[in-house]
Protein backbone atom coordinates (compact mmCIF):
# COMPACT_ATOMS: atom_id res chain seq x y z
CA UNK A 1 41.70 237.74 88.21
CA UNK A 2 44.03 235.06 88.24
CA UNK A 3 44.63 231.88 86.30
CA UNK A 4 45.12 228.66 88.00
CA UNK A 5 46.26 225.87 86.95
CA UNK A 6 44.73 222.59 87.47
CA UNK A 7 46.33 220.01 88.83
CA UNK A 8 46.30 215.99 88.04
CA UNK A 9 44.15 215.16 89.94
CA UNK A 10 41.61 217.31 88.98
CA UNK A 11 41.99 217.18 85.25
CA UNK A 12 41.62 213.17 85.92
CA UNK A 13 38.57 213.86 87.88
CA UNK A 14 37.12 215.95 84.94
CA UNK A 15 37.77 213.55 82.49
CA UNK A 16 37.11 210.29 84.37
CA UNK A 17 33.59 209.64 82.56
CA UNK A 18 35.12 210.11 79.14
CA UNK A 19 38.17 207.69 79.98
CA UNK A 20 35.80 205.15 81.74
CA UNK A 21 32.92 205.05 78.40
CA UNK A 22 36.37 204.43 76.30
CA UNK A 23 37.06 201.71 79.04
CA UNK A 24 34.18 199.66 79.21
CA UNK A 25 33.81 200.21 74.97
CA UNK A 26 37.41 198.44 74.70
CA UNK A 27 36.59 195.96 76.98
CA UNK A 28 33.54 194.94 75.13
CA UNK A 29 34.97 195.24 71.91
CA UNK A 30 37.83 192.57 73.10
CA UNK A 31 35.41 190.34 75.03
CA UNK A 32 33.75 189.71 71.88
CA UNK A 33 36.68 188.36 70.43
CA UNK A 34 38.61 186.60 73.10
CA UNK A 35 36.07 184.41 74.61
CA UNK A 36 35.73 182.10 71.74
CA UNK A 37 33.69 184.71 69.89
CA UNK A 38 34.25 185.48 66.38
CA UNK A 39 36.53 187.60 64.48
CA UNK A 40 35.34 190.14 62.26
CA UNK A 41 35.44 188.38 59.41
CA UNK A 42 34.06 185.24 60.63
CA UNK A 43 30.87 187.70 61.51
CA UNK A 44 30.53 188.72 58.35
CA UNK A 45 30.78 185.53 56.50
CA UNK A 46 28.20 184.01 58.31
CA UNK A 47 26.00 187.65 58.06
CA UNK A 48 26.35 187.19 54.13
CA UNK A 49 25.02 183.39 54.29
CA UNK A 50 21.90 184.21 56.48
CA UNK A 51 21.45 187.51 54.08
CA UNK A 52 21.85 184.54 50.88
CA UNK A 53 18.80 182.44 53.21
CA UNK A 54 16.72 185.60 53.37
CA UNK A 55 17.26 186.41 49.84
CA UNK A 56 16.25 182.64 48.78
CA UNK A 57 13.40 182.41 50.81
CA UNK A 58 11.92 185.89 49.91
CA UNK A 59 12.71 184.70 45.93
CA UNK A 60 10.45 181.76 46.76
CA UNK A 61 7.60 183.32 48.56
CA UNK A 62 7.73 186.30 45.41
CA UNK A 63 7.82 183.48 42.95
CA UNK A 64 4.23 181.56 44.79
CA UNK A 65 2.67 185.19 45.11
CA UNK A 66 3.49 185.69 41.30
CA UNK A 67 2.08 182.24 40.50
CA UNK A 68 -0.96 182.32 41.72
CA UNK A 69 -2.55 185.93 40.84
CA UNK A 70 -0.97 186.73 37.35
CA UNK A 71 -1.63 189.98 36.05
């Protein structure tokens, strides 16, 4: 029985889906940014408005619902 060692090449072969999903996940995450996308922050600033217009709205539609059939 003896050990081998493997070489480069083959540890790069082995590993080559792993290092290409980290790839393509870096190059997305960057994309998002650099093409005139928004920052992380700027995302959530605008997530917390449209969660304010879904929290209005669903205020109002409790408020009619409570209006009309009192109980």
């Amino acid at each position: 029985m003896t050990n081998q060692v493997p070489s480069i090449v083959e540890v790069l072969i082995n590993w080559f889906p792993m290092l290409l999903l980290i790839a393509v996940w870096i190059y997305f995450m960057r994309g998002f940014r650099g093409r005139g996308g928004l920052n992380c922050s700027q995302y959530y600033e605008l997530f917390l408005a449209e969660q304010k217009r879904n929290n209005e709205a669903l205020e109002k539609i409790l408020a009619r619902l409570e209006h009309r059939s009192p109980q």
